[in-house]
C-alpha atoms as a PDB file:
ATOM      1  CA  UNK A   1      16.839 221.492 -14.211  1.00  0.00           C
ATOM      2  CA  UNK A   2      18.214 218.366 -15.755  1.00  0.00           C
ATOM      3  CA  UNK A   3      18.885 216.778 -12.318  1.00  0.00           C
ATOM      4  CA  UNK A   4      15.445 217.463 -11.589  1.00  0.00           C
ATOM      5  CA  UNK A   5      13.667 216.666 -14.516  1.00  0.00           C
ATOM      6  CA  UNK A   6      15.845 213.862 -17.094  1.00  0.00           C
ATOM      7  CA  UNK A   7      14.292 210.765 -15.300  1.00  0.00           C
ATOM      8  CA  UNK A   8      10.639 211.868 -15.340  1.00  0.00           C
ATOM      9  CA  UNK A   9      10.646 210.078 -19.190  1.00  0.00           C
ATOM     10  CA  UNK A  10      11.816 206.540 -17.130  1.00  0.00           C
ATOM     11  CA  UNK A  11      15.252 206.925 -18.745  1.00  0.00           C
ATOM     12  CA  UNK A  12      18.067 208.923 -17.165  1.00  0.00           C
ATOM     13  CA  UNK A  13      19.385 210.043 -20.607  1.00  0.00           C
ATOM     14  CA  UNK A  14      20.350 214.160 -20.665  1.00  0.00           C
ATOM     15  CA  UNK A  15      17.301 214.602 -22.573  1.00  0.00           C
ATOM     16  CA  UNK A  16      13.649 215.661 -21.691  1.00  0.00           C
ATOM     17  CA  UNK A  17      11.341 213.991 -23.484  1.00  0.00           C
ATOM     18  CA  UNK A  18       8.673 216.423 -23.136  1.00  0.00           C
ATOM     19  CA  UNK A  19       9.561 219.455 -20.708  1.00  0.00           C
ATOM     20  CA  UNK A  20       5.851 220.291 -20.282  1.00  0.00           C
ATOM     21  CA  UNK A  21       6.370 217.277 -17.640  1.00  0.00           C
ATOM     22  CA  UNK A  22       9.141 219.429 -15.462  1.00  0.00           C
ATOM     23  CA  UNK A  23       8.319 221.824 -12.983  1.00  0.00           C
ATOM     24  CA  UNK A  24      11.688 222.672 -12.233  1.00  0.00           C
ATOM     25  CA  UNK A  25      11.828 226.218 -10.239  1.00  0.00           C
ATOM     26  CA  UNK A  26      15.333 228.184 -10.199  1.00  0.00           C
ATOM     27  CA  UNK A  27      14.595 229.143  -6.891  1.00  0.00           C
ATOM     28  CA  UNK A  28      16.766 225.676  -5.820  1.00  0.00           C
ATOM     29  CA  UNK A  29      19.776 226.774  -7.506  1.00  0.00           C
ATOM     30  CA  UNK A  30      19.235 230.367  -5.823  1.00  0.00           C
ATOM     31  CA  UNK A  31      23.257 230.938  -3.772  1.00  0.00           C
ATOM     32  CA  UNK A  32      22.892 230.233   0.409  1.00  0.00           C
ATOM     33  CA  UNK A  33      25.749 232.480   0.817  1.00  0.00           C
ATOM     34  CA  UNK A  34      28.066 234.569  -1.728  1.00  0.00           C
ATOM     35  CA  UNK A  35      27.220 234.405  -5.339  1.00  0.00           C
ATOM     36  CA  UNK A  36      29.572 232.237  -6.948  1.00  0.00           C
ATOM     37  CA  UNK A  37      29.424 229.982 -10.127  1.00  0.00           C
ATOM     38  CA  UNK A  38      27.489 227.102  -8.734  1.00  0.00           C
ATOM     39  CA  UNK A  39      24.607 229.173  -7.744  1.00  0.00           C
ATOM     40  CA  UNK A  40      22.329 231.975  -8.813  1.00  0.00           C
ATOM     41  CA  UNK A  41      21.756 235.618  -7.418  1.00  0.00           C
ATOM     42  CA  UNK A  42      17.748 235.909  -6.411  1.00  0.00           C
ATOM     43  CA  UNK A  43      18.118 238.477  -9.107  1.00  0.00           C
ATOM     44  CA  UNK A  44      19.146 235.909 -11.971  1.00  0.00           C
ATOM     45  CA  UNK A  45      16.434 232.984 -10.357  1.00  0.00           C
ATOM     46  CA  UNK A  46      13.657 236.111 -11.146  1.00  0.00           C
ATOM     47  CA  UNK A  47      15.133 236.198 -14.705  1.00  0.00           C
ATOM     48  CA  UNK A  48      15.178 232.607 -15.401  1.00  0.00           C
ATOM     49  CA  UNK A  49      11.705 232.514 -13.844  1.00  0.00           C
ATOM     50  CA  UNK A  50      10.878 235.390 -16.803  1.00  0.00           C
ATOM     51  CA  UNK A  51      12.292 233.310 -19.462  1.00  0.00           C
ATOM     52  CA  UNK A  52       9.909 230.290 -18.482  1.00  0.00           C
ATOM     53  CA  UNK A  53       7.031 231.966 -17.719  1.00  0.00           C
ATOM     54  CA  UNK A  54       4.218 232.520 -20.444  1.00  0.00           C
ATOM     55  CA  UNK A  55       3.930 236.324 -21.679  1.00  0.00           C
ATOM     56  CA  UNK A  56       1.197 238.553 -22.668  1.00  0.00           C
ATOM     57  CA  UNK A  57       1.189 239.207 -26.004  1.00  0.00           C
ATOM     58  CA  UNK A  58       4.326 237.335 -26.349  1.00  0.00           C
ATOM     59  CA  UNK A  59       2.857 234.402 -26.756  1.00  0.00           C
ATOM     60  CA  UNK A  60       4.926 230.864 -24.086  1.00  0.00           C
ATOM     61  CA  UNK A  61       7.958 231.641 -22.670  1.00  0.00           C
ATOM     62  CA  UNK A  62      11.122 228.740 -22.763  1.00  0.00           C
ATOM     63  CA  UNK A  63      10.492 225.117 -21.899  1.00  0.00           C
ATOM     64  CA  UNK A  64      12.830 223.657 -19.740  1.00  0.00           C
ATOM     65  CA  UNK A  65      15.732 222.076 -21.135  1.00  0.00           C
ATOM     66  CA  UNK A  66      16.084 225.309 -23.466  1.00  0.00           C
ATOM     67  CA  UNK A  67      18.980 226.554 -21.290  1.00  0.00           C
ATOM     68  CA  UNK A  68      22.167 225.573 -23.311  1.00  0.00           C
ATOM     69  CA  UNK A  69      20.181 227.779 -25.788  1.00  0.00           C
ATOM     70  CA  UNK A  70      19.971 230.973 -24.251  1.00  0.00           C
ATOM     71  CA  UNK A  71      22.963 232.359 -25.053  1.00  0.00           C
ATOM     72  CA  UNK A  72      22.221 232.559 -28.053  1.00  0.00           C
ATOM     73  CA  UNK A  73      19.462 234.765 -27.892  1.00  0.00           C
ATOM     74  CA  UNK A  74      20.867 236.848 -25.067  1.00  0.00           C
ATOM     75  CA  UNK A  75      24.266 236.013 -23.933  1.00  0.00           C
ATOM     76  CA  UNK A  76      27.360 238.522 -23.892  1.00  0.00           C
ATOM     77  CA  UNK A  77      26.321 238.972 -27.506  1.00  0.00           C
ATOM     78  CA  UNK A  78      22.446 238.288 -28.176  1.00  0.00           C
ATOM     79  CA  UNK A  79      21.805 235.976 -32.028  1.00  0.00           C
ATOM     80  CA  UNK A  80      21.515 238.810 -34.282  1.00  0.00           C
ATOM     81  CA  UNK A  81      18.278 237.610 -35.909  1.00  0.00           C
ATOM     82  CA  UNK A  82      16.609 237.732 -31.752  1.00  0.00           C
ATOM     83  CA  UNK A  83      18.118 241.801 -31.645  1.00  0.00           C
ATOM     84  CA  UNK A  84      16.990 242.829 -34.548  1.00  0.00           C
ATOM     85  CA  UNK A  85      13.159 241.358 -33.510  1.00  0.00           C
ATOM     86  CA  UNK A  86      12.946 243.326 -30.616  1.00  0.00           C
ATOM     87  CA  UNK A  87      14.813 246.416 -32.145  1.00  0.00           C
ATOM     88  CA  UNK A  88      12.790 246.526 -35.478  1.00  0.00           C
ATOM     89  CA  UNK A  89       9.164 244.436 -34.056  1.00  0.00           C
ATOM     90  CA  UNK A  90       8.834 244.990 -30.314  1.00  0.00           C
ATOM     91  CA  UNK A  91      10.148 248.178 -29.541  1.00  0.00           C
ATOM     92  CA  UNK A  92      10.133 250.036 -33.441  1.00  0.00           C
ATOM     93  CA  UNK A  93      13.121 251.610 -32.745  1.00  0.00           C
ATOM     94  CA  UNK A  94      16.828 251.049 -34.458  1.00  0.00           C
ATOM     95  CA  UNK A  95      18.765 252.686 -31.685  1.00  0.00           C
ATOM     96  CA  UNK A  96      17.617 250.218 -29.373  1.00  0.00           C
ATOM     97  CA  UNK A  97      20.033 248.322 -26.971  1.00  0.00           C
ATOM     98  CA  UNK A  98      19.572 244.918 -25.861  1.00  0.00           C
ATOM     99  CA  UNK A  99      22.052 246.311 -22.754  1.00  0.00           C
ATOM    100  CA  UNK A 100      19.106 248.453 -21.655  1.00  0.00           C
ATOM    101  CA  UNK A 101      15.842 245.725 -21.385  1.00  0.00           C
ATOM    102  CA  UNK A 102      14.990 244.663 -18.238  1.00  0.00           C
ATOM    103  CA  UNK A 103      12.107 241.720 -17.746  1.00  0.00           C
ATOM    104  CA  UNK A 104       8.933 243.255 -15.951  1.00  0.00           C
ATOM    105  CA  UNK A 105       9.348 247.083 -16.961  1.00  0.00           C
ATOM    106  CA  UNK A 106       7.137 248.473 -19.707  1.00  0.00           C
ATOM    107  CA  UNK A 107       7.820 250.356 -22.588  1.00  0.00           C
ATOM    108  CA  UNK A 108       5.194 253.062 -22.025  1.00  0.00           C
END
């Protein structure tokens, strides 16, 4: 995304000036071949997709140039402030697990 996006400001920097300006699609970082670590699984470019893309009720999703940040809220260990949102907010249950959310299915 930074490849695609830094220079769009005039200065090739590491920074995005304003990420509303990138249309960066994970798609081109999807693997040709085997997954390995310099590509993604169509799987993971559909989840990065989901963590751009604006939600209902949810309000926007990530701008680009949020990535370093995600981690954070849902690495090996998900931010404890972004668990306890969904576990105690979202889904109004304290036996939730972040292990068991998947993007696109609902909570019926």
């Amino acid at each position: 995304m930074l490849k695609a996006c830094d220079t769009k400001d005039g200065v090739e920097d590491g920074v995005l000036e304003d990420p509303t300006r990138c249309h960066f699609d994970p798609k081109e970082l999807q693997c040709q071949g085997s997954d390995g670590t310099a590509c993604l699984t169509a799987e993971q470019v559909e989840t990065a997709r989901a963590i751009y893309a604006e939600r209902e009720g949810c309000g926007s999703g990530f701008e680009p140039g949020s990535e370093l940040g995600w981690a954070t809220m849902a690495g090996p260990k998900p931010f404890a402030i972004g668990s306890d949102f969904f576990k105690y907010v979202v889904f109004q249950n304290p036996d939730w697990d972040y292990k068991t959310f998947r993007f696109g299915r609902r909570r019926d």
